[in-house]
PDB file of N, CA and C in Angstrom:
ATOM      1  N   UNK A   1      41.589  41.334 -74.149  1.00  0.00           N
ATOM      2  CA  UNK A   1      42.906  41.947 -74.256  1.00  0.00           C
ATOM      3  C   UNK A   1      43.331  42.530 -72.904  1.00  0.00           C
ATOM      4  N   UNK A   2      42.203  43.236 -72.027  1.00  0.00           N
ATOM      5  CA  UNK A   2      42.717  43.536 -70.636  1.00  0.00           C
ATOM      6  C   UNK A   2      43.524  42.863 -69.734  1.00  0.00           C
ATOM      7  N   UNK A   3      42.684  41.528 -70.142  1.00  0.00           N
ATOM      8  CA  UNK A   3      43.050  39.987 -69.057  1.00  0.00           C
ATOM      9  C   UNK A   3      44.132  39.548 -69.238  1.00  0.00           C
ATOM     10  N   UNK A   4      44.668  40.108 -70.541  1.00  0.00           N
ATOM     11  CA  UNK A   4      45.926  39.568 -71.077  1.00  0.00           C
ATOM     12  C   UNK A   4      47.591  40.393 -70.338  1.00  0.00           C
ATOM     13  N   UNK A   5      46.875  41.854 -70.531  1.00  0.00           N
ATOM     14  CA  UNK A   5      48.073  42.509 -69.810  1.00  0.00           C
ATOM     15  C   UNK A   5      47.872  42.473 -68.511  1.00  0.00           C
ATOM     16  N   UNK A   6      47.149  42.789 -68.187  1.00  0.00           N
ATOM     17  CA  UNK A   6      46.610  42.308 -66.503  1.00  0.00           C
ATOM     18  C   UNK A   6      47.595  41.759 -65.768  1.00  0.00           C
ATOM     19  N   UNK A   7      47.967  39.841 -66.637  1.00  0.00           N
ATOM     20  CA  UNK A   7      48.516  38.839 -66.385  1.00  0.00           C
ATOM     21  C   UNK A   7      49.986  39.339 -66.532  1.00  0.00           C
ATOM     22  N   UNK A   8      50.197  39.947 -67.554  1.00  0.00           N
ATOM     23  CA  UNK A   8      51.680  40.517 -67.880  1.00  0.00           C
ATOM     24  C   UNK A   8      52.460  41.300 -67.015  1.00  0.00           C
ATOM     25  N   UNK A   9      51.462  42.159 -66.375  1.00  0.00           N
ATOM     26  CA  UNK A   9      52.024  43.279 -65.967  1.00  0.00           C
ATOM     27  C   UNK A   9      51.894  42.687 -64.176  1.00  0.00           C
ATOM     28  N   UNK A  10      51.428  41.573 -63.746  1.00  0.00           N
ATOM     29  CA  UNK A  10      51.604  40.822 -62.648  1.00  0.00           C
ATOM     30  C   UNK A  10      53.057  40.147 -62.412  1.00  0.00           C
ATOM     31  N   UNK A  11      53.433  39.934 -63.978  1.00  0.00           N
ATOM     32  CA  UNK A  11      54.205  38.749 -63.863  1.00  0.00           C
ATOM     33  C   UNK A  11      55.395  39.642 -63.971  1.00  0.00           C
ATOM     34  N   UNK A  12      55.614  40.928 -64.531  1.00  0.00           N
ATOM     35  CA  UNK A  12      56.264  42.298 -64.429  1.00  0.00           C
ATOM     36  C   UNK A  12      56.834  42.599 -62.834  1.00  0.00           C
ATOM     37  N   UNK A  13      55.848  42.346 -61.893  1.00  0.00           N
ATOM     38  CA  UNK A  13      55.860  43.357 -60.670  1.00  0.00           C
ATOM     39  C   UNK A  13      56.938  42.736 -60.104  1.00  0.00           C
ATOM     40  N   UNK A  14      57.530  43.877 -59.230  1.00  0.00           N
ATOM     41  CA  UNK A  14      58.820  43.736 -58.501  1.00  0.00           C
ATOM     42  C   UNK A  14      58.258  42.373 -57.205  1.00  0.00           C
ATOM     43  N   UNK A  15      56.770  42.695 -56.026  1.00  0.00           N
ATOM     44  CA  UNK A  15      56.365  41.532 -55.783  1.00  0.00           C
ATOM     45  C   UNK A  15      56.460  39.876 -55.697  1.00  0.00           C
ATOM     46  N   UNK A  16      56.031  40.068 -57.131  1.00  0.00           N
ATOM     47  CA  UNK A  16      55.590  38.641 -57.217  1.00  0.00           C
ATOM     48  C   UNK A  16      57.221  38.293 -58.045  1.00  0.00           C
ATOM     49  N   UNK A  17      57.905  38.961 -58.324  1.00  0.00           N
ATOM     50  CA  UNK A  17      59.201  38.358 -59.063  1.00  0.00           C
ATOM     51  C   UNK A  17      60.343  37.724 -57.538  1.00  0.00           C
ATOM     52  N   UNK A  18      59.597  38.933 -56.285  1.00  0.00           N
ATOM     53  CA  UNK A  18      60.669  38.412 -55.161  1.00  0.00           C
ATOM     54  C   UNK A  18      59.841  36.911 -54.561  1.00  0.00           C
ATOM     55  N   UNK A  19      58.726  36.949 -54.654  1.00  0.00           N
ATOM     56  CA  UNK A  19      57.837  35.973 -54.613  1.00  0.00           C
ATOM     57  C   UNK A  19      58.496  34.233 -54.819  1.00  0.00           C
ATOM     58  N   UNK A  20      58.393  34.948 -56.723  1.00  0.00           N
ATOM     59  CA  UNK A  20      59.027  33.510 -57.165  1.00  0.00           C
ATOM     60  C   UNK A  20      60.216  33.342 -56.721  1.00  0.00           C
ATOM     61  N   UNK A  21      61.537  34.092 -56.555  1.00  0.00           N
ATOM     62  CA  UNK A  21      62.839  33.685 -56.330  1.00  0.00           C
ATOM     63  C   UNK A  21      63.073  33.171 -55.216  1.00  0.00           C
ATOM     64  N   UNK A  22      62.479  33.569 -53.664  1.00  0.00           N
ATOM     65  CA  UNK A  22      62.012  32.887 -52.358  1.00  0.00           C
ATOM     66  C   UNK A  22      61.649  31.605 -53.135  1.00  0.00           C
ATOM     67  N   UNK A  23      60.364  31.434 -53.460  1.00  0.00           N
ATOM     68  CA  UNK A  23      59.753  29.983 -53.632  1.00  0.00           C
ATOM     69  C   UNK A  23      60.633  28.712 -54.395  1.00  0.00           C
ATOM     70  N   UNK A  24      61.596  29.318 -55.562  1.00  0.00           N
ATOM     71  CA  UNK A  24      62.531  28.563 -56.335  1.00  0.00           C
ATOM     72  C   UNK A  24      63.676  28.789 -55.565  1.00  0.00           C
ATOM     73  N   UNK A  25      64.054  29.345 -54.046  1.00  0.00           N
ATOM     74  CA  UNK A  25      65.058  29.010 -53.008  1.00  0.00           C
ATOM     75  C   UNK A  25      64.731  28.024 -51.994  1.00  0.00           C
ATOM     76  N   UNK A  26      63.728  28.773 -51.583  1.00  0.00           N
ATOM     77  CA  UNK A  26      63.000  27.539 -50.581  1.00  0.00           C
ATOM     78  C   UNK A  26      63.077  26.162 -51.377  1.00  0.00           C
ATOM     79  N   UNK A  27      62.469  26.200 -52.685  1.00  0.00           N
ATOM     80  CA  UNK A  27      62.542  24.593 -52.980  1.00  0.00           C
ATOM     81  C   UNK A  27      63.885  24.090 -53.267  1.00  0.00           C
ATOM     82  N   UNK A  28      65.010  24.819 -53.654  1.00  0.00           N
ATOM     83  CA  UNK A  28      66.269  24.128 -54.012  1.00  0.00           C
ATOM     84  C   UNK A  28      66.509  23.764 -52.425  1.00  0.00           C
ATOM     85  N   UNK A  29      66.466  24.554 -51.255  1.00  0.00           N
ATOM     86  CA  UNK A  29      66.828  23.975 -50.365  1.00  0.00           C
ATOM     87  C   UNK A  29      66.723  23.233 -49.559  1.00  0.00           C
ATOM     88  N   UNK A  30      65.227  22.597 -50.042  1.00  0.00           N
ATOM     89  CA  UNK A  30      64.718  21.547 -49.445  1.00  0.00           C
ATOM     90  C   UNK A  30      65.275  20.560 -49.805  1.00  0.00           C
ATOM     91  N   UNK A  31      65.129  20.355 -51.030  1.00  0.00           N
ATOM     92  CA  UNK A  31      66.039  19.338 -52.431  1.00  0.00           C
ATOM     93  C   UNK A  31      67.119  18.914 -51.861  1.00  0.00           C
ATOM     94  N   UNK A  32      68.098  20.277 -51.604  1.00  0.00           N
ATOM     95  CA  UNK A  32      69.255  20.062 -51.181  1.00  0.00           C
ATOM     96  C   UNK A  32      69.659  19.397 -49.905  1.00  0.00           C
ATOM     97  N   UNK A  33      68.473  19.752 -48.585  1.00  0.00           N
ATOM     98  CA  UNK A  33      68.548  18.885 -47.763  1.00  0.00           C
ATOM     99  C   UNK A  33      68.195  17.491 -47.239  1.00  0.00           C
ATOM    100  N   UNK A  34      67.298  17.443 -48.038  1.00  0.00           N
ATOM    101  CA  UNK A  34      66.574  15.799 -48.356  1.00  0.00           C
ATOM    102  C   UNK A  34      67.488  14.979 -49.102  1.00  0.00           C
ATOM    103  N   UNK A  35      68.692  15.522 -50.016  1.00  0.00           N
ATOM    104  CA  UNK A  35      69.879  14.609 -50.990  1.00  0.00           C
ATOM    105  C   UNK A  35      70.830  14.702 -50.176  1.00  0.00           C
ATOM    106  N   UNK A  36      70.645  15.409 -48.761  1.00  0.00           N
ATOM    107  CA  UNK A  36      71.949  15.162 -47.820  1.00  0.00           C
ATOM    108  C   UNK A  36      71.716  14.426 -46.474  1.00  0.00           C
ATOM    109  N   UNK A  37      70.412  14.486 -46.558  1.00  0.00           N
ATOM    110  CA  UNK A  37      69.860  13.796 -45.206  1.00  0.00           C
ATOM    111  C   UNK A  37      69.909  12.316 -46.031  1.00  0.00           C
ATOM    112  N   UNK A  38      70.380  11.630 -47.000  1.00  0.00           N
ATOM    113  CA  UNK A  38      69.470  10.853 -47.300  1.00  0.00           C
ATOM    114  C   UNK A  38      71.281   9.966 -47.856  1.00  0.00           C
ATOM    115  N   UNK A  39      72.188  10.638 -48.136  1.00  0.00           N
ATOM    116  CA  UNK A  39      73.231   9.828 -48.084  1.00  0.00           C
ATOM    117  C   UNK A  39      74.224   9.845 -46.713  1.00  0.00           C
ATOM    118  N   UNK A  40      73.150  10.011 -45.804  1.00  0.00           N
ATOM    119  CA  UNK A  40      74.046  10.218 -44.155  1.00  0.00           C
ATOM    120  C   UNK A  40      73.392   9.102 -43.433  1.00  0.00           C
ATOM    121  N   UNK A  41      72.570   8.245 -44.108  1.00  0.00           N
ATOM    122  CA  UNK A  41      71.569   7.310 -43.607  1.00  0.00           C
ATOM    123  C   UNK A  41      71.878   6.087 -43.507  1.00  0.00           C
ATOM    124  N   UNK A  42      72.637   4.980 -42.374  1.00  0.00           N
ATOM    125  CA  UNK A  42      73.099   4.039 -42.305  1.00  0.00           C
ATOM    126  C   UNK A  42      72.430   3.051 -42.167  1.00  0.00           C
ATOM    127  N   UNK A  43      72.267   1.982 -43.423  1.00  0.00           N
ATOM    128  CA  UNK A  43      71.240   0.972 -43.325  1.00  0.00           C
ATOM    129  C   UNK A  43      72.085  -0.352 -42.936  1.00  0.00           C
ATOM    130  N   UNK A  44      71.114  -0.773 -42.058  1.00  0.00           N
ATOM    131  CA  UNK A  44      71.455  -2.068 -41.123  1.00  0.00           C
ATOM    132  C   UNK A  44      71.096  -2.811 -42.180  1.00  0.00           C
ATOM    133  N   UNK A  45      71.759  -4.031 -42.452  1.00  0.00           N
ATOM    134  CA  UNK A  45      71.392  -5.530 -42.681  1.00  0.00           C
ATOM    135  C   UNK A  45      70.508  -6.336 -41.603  1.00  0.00           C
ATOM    136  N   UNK A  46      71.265  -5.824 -40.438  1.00  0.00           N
ATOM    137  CA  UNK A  46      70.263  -6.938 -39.604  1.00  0.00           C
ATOM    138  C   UNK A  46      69.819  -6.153 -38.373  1.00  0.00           C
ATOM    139  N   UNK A  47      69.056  -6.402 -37.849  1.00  0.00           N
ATOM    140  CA  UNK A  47      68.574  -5.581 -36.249  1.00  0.00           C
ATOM    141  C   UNK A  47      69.844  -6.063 -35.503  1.00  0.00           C
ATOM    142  N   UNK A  48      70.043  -5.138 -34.012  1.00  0.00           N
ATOM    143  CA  UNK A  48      71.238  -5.372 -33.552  1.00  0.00           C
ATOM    144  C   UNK A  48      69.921  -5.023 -31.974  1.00  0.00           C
ATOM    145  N   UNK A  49      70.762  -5.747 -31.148  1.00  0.00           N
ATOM    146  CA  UNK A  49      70.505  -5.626 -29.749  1.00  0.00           C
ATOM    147  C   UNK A  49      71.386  -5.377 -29.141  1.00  0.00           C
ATOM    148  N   UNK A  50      71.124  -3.866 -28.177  1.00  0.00           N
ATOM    149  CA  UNK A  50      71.836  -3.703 -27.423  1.00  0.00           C
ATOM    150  C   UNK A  50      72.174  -3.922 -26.177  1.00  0.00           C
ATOM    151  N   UNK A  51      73.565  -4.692 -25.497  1.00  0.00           N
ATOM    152  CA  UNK A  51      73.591  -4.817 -24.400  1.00  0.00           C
ATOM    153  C   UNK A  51      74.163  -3.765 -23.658  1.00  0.00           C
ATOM    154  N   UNK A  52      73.815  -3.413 -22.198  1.00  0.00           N
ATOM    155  CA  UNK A  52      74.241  -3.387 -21.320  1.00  0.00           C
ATOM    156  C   UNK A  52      75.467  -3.484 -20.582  1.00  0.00           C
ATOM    157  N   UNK A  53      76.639  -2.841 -20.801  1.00  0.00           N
ATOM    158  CA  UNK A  53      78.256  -3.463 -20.111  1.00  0.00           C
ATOM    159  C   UNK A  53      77.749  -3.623 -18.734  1.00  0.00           C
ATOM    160  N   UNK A  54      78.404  -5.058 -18.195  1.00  0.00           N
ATOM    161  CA  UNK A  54      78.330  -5.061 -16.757  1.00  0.00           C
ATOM    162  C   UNK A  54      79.340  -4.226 -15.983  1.00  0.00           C
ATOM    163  N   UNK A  55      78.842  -3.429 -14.908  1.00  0.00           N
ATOM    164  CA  UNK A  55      79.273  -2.904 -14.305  1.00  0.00           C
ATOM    165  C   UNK A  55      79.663  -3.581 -12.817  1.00  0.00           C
ATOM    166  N   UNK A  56      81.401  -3.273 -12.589  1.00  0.00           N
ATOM    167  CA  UNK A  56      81.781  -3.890 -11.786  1.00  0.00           C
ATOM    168  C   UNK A  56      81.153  -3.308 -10.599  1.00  0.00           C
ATOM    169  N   UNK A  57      81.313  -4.773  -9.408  1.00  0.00           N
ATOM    170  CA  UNK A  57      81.058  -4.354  -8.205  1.00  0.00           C
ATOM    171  C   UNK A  57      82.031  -4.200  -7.142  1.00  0.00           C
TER     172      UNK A  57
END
């Protein structure tokens, strides 16, 4: 029964409640930047080579 409130009164503390809300921010904003990095991403069909403009003499 100790082990039980123990756990309760952890999950109570001012701590570990700022704990979780950091950790469930940090992860939305990863989320959020990986679903924006990821429709900014321009996929080639084909390889392209780049030339060189000649420069007049």
């Amino acid at each position: 029964m100790k082990k039980n409130s123990f756990l309760l009164e952890l999950l109570k503390s001012p701590p570990f409640l700022i704990f979780l809300v950091l950790a469930i921010l940090i992860t939305i904003g990863v989320l959020i930047a990986n679903h924006v990095e990821k429709e900014k991403v321009v996929k080639m069909k084909e390889d392209v080579i780049y030339i060189h403009p000649e420069t007049k003499k």
